[in-house]
Protein backbone atom coordinates (compact mmCIF):
# COMPACT_ATOMS: atom_id res chain seq x y z
CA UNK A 1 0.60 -21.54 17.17
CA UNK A 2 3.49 -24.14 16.63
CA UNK A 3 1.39 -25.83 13.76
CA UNK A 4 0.49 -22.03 11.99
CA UNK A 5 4.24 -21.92 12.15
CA UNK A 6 5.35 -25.10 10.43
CA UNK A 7 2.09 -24.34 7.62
CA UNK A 8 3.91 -20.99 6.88
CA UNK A 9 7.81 -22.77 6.55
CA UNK A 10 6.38 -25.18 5.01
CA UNK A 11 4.34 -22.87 2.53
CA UNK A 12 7.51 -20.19 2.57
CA UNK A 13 9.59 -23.01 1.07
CA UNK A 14 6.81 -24.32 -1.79
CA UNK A 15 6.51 -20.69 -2.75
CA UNK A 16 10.61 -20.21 -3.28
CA UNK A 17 10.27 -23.05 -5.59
CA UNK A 18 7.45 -21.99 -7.14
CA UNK A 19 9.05 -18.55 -7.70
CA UNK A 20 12.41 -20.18 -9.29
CA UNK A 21 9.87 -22.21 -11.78
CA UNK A 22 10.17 -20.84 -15.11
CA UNK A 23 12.96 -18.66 -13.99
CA UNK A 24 14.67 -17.75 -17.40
CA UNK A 25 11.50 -16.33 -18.96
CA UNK A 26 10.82 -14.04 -16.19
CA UNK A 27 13.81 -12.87 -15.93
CA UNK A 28 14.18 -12.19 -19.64
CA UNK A 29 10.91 -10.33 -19.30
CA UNK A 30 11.89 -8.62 -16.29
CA UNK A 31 14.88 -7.39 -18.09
CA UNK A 32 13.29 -6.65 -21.11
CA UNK A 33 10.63 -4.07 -18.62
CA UNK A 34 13.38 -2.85 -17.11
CA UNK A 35 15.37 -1.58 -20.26
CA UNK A 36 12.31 -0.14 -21.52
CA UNK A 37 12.76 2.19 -18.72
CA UNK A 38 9.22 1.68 -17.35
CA UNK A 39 8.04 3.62 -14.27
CA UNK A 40 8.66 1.68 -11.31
CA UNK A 41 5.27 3.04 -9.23
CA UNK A 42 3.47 1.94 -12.61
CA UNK A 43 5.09 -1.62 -12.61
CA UNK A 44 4.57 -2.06 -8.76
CA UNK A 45 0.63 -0.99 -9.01
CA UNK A 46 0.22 -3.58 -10.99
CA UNK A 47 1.98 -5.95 -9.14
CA UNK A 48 -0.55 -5.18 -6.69
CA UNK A 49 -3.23 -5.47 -8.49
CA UNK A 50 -1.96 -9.10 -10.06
CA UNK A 51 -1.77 -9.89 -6.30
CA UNK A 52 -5.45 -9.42 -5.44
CA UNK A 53 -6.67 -10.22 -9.19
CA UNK A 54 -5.09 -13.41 -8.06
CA UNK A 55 -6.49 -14.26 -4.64
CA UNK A 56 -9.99 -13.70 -6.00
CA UNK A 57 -9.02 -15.89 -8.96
CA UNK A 58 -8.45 -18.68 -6.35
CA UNK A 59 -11.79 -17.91 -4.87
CA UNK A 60 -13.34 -18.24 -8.09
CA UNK A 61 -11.59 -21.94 -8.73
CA UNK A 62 -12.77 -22.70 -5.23
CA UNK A 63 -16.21 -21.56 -6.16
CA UNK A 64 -15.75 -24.06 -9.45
CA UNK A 65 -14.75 -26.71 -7.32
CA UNK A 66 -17.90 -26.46 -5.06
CA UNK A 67 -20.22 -26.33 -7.93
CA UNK A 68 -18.71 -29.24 -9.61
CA UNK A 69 -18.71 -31.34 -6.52
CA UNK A 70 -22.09 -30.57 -6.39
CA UNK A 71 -22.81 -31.59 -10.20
CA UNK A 72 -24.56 -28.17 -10.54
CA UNK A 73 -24.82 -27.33 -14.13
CA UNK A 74 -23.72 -23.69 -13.27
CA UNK A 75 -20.13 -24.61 -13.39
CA UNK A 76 -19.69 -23.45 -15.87
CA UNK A 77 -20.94 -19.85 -16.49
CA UNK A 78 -18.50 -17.38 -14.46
CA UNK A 79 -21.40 -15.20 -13.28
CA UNK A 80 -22.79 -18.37 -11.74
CA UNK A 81 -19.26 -19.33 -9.83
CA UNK A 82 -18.50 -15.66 -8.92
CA UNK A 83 -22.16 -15.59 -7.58
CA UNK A 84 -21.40 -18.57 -5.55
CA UNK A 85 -18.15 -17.29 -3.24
CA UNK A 86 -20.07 -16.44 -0.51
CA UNK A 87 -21.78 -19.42 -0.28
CA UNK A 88 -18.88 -21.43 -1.02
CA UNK A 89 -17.53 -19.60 2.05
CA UNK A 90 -19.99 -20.62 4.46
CA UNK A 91 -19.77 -24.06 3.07
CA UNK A 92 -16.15 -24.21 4.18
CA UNK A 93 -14.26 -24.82 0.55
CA UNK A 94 -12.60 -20.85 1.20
CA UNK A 95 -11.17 -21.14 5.07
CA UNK A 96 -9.50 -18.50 6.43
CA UNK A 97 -6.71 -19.96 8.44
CA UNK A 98 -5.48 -22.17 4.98
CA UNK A 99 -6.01 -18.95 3.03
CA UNK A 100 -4.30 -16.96 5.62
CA UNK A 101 -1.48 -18.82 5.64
CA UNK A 102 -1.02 -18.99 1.79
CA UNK A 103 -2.00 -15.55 1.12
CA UNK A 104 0.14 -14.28 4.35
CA UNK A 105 3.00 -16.08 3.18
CA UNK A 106 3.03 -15.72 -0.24
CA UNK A 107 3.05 -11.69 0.66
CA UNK A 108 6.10 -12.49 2.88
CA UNK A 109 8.36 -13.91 0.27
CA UNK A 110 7.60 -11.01 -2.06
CA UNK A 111 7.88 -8.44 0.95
CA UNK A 112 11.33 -10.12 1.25
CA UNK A 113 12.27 -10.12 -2.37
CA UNK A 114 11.49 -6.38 -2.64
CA UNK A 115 13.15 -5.32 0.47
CA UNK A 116 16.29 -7.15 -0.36
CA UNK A 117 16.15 -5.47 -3.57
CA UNK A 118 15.55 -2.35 -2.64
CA UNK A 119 18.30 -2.42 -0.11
CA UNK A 120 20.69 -2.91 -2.55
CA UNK A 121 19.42 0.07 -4.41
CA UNK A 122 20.43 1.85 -1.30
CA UNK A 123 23.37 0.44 -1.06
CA UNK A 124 24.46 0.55 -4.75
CA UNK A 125 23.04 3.90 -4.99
CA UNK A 126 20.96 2.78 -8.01
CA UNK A 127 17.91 4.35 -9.48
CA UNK A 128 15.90 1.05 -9.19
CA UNK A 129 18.32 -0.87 -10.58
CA UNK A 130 17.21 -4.45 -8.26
CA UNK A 131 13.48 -2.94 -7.60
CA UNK A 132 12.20 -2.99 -10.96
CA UNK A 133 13.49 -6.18 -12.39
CA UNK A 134 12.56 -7.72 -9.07
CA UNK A 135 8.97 -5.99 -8.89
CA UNK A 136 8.91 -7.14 -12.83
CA UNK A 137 9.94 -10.86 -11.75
CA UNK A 138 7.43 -11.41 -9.49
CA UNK A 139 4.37 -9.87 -11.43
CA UNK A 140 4.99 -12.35 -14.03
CA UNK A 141 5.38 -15.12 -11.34
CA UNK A 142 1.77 -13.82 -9.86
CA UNK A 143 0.49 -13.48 -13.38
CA UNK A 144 1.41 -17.55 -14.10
CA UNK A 145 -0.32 -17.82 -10.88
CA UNK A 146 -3.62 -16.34 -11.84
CA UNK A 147 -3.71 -18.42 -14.76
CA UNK A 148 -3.10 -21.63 -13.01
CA UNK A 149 -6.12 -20.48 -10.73
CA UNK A 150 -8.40 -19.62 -13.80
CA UNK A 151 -7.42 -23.49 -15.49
CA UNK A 152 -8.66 -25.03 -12.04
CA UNK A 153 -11.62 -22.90 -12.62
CA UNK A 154 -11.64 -24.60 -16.29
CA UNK A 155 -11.37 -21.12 -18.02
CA UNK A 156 -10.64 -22.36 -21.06
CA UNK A 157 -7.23 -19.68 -22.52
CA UNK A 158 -5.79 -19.98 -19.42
CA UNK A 159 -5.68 -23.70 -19.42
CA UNK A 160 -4.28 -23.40 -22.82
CA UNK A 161 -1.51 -21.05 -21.85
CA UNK A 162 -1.21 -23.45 -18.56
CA UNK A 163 -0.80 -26.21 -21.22
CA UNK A 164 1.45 -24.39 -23.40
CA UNK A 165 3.50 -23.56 -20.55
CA UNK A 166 3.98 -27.04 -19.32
CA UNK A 167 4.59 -28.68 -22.33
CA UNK A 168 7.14 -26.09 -24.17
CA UNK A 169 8.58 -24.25 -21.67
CA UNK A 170 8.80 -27.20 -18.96
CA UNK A 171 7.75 -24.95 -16.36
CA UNK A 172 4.72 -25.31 -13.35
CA UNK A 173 5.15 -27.98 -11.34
């Protein structure tokens, strides 16, 4: 119990960092959603969705990694790796106590985020004034997310936009 613990800190604090990477151009596009005057149900379904797109987008680079480690020459047809989760499962590349603890406590930090923000909205008396910037914020954090997952799984756009990322705008670690 002591060691889950420490993995979730431990995760808790990589995933603070990871959410103040690129910080500027979330924001700006969180602002720029939120002066739009977009629907905040609309904005947090699909922040939801980004959050699941994403998990199975890190099943499918685990799936990648498998295949390659195997020197299969499916690695490289998506039907092929998404075929190849379950077995990648059972293999043991997809664990549920790592994946737990990542998935768990990347769910905290955003449960955090949105409470905090949505207690100031009660507090303020705002129509969504913290929520949807905040929601907003963290989509595009989950979307860079989802493309880092698809470059591992050598996708090739989203290790261009990974790329572009990196070298223009100086963000992912």
């Amino acid at each position: 119990m002591i060691d889950l613990w420490q993995d979730f800190t431990q995760f808790m604090r990589q995933s603070t960092g990871s959410l103040a990477d690129l910080a500027m151009i979330k924001a700006t596009a969180a602002i720029a959603i939120t002066a739009t005057g977009a629907d905040i149900f609309k904005v947090q379904a699909g922040f939801i969705i980004l959050i699941f797109v994403g998990l199975f987008c890190k099943w499918v680079a685990l799936s990648h990694k498998c295949l390659a480690d195997e020197g299969s020459k499916d690695k490289g047809e998506l039907w092929a790796i998404v075929k190849n989760i379950r077995r990648v499962r059972e293999k043991g590349y997809i664990r549920s106590d790592p994946m737990r603890v990542h998935f768990c406590g990347k769910l905290w930090t955003y449960l955090l985020a949105l409470s905090t923000a949505f207690g100031l909205d009660l507090i303020f008396g705002g129509k969504n004034s913290f929520l949807l910037p905040v929601t907003a914020y963290l989509s595009f954090s989950e979307a860079i997310s989802v493309m880092e997952n698809l470059a591992e799984a050598e996708v090739r756009p989203a290790a261009l936009i990974v790329n572009f990322i990196r070298s223009k705008l100086g963000g992912i670690r």
